[in-house]
Protein backbone atom coordinates (compact mmCIF):
# COMPACT_ATOMS: atom_id res chain seq x y z
CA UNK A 1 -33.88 -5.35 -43.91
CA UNK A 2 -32.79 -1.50 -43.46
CA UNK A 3 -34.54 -2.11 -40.00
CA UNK A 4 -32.74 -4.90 -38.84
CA UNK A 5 -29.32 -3.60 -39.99
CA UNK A 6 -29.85 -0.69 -38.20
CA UNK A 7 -30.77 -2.48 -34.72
CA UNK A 8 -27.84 -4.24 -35.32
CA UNK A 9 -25.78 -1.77 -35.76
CA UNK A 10 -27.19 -0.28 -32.28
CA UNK A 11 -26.46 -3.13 -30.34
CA UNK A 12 -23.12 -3.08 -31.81
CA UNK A 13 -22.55 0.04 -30.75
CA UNK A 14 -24.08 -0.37 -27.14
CA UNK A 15 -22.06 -3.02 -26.66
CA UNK A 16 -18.60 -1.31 -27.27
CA UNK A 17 -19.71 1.45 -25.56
CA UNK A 18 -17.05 2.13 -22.93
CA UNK A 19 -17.44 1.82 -19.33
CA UNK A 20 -18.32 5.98 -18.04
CA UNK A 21 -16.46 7.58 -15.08
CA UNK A 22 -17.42 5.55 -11.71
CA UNK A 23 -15.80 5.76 -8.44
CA UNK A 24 -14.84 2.26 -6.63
CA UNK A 25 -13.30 0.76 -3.41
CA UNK A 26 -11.30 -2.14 -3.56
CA UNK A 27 -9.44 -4.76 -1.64
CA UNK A 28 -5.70 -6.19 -2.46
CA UNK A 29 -5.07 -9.88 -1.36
CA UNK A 30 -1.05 -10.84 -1.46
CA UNK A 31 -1.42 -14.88 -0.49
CA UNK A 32 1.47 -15.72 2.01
CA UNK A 33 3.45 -17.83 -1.15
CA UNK A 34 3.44 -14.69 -2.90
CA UNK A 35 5.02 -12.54 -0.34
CA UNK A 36 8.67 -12.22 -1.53
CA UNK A 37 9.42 -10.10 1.61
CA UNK A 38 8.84 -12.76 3.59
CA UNK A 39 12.80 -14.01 3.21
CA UNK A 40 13.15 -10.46 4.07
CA UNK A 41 11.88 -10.79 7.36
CA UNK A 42 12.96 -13.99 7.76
CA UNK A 43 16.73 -12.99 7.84
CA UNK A 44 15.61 -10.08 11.14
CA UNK A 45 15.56 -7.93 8.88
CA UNK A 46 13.35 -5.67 10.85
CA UNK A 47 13.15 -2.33 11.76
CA UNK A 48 12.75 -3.20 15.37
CA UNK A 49 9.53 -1.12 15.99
CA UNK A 50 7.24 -3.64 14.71
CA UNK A 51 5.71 -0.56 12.53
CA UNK A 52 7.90 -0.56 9.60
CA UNK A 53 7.09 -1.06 5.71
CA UNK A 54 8.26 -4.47 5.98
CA UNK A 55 7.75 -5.45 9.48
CA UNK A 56 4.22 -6.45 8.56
CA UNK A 57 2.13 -4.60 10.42
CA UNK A 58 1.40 -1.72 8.53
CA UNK A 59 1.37 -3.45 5.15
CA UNK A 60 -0.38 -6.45 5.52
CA UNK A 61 -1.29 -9.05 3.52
CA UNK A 62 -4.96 -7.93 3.14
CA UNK A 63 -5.32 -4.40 1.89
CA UNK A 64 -7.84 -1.92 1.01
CA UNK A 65 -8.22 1.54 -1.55
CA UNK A 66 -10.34 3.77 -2.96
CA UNK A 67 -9.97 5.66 -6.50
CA UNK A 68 -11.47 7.20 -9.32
CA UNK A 69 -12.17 4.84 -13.04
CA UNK A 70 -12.55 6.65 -15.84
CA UNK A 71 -12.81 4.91 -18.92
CA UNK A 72 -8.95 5.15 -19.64
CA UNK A 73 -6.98 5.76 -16.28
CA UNK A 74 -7.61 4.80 -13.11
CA UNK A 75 -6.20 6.95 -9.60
CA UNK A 76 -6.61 4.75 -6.44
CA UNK A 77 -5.31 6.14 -3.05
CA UNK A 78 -4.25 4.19 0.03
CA UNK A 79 -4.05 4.84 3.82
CA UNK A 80 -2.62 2.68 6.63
CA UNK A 81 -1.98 3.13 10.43
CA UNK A 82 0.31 0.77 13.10
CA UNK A 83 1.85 1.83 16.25
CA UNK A 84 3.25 0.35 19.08
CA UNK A 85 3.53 1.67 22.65
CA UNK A 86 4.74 1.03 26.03
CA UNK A 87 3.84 2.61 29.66
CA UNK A 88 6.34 2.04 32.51
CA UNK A 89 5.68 3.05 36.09
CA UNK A 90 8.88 3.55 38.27
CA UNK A 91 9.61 5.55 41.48
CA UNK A 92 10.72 8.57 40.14
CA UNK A 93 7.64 8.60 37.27
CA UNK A 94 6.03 7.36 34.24
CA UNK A 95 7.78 7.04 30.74
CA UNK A 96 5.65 6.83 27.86
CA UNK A 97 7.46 5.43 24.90
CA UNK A 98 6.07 4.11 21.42
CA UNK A 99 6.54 3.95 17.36
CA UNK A 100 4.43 4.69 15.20
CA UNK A 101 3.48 5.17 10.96
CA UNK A 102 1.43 6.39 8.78
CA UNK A 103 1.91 5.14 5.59
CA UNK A 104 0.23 6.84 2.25
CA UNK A 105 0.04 5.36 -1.17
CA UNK A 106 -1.03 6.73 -4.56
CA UNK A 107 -1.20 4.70 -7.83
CA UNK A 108 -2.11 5.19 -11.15
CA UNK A 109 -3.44 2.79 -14.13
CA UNK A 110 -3.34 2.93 -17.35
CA UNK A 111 -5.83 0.73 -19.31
CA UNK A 112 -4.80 -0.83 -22.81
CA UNK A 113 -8.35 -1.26 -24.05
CA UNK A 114 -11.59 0.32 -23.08
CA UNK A 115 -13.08 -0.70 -20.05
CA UNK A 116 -16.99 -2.75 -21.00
CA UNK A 117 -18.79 -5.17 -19.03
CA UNK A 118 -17.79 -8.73 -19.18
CA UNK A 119 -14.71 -7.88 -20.86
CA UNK A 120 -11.06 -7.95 -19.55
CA UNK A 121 -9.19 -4.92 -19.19
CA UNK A 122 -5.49 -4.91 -19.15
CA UNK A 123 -3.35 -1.98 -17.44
CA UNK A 124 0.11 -1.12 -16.46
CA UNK A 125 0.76 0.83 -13.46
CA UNK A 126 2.61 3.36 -11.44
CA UNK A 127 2.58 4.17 -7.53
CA UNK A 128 4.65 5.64 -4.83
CA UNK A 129 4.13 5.30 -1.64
CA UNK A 130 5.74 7.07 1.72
CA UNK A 131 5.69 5.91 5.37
CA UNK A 132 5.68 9.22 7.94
CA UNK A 133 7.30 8.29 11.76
CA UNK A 134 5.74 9.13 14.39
CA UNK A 135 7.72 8.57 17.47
CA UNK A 136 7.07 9.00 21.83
CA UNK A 137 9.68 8.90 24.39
CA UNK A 138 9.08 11.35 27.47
CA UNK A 139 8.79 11.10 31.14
CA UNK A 140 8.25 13.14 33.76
CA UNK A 141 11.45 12.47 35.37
CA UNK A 142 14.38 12.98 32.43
CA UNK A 143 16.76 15.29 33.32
CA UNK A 144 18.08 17.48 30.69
CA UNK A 145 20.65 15.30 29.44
CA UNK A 146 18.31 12.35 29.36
CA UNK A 147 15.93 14.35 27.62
CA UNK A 148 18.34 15.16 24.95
CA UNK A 149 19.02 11.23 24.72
CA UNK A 150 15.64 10.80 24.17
CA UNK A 151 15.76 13.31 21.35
CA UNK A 152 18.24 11.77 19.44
CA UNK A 153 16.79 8.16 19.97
CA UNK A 154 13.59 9.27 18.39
CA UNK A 155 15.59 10.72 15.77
CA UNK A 156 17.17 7.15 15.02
CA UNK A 157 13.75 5.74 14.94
CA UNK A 158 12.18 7.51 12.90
CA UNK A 159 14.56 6.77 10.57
CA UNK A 160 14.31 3.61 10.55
CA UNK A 161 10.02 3.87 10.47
CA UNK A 162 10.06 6.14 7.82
CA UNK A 163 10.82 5.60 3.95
CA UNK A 164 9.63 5.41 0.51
CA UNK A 165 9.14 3.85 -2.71
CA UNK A 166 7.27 2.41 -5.33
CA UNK A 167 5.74 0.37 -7.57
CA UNK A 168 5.66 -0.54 -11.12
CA UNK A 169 3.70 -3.65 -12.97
CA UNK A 170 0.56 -4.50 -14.71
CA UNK A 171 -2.55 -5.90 -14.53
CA UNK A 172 -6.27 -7.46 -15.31
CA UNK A 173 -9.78 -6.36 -14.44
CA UNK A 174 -12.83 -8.27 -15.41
CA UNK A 175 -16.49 -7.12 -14.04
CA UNK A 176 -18.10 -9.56 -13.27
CA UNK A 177 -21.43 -8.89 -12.36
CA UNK A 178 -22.69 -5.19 -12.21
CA UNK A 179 -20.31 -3.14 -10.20
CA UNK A 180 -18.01 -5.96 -8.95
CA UNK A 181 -14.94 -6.88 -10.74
CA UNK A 182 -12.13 -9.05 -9.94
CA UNK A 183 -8.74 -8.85 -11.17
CA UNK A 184 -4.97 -9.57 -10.45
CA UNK A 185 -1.77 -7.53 -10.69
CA UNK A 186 1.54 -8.01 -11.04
CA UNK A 187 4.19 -5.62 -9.82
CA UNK A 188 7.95 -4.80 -8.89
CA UNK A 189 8.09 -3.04 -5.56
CA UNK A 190 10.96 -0.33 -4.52
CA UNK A 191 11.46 0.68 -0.77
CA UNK A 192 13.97 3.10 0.22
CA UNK A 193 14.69 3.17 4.42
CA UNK A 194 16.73 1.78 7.65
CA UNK A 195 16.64 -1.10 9.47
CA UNK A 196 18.50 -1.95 12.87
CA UNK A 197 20.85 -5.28 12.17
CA UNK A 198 22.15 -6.35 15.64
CA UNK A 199 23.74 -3.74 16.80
CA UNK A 200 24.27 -0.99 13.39
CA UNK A 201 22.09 1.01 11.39
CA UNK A 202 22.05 -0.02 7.64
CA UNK A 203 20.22 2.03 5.24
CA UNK A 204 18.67 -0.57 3.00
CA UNK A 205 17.14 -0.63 -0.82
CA UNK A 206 14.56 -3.47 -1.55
CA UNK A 207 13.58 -4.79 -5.04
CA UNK A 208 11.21 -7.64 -4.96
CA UNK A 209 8.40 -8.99 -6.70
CA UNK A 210 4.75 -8.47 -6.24
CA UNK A 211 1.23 -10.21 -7.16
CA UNK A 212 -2.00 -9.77 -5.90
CA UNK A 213 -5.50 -10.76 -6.30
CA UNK A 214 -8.02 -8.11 -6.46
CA UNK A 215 -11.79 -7.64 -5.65
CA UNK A 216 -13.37 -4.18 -6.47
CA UNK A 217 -16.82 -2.92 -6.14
CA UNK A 218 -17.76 0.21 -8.23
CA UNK A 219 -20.44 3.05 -7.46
């Protein structure tokens, strides 16, 4: 009897064992009837560069991380690249022109209960996330006052690439088979930037909803 209590007991234990410290790269899938910014660009909202936070480009609907689990908090990072260019050949040269980002994401999770195996795991969640410009216009045949143009028209484009923000929701994780767990999240989303309207420059502030499905395979 002492025997049998006492395998018990181990098993017990074994199984509420928390999950230890793993490292794990995952993917984020926002279906298209989840995309709330989608009335955003709907209404040309637009930066005009095809490479900002909401254009599409850069934050797609499909996208990936990688982090640290431990058996409380989770730190994922994110990276993301988009640029546009154009060449054009006339008589007097070439001008080179072109918009680009680089957009960088950190966020960190919180789990309610202790992360097991074939158990769901509940977190809430906190990220920020920045978009850098990085803008071309030269040619080989701008005088000095064209040049200085030039200047100042990267200088309104990069404010319109650039921003920031943030995020702020909760979520689910549920392994389920060794190393693979899938998940969803839900979220409120912050970005802070500039987008060209017709013919002005309107700094802009957008709240929206979020939700994503998740798949995540851990090491």
């Amino acid at each position: 009897m002492l025997l049998v209590a006492l395998t018990t007991a181990a098993l017990a234990a074994e199984a509420e064992a928390p999950e230890p410290a793993r490292w794990a790269v995952g993917l984020d899938f926002v279906p298209a009837a989840l995309r709330s910014d989608l009335a955003w660009s709907a209404d040309a909202m637009q930066t005009g560069t095809y490479v900002g936070e909401l254009d599409g480009f850069i934050q797609p609907p499909l996208t990936a991380y990688f982090g640290a689990i431990r058996p409380r908090t989770t730190w994922t990072l994110g990276a993301a690249w988009a640029r546009y260019g154009e060449v054009n050949w006339t008589p007097d040269g070439r001008r080179v022109t072109g918009a680009g980002a680089v957009r960088l994401a950190v966020d960190a999770q919180r789990y309610l209960n202790a992360r097991a195996y074939r158990r769901p795991a509940v977190w809430v969640g906190l990220g920020v996330h920045g978009n850098i410009p990085v803008i071309t216009d030269r040619s080989s045949s701008y005088t000095e006052e064209e040049a200085a143009d030039a200047q100042e028209g990267r200088r309104a484009t990069a404010g319109r690439v650039g921003g920031v923000g943030g995020r702020a929701g909760l979520g689910c994780d549920y392994e389920l088979l060794p190393g693979l767990a899938v998940g969803m999240r839900a979220a409120v989303v912050y970005h802070r930037g500039q987008a060209l309207q017709e013919d002005s420059l309107v700094a802009s502030a957008l709240w929206a909803p979020e939700a994503a499905l998740r798949l995540q395979f851990m090491f």
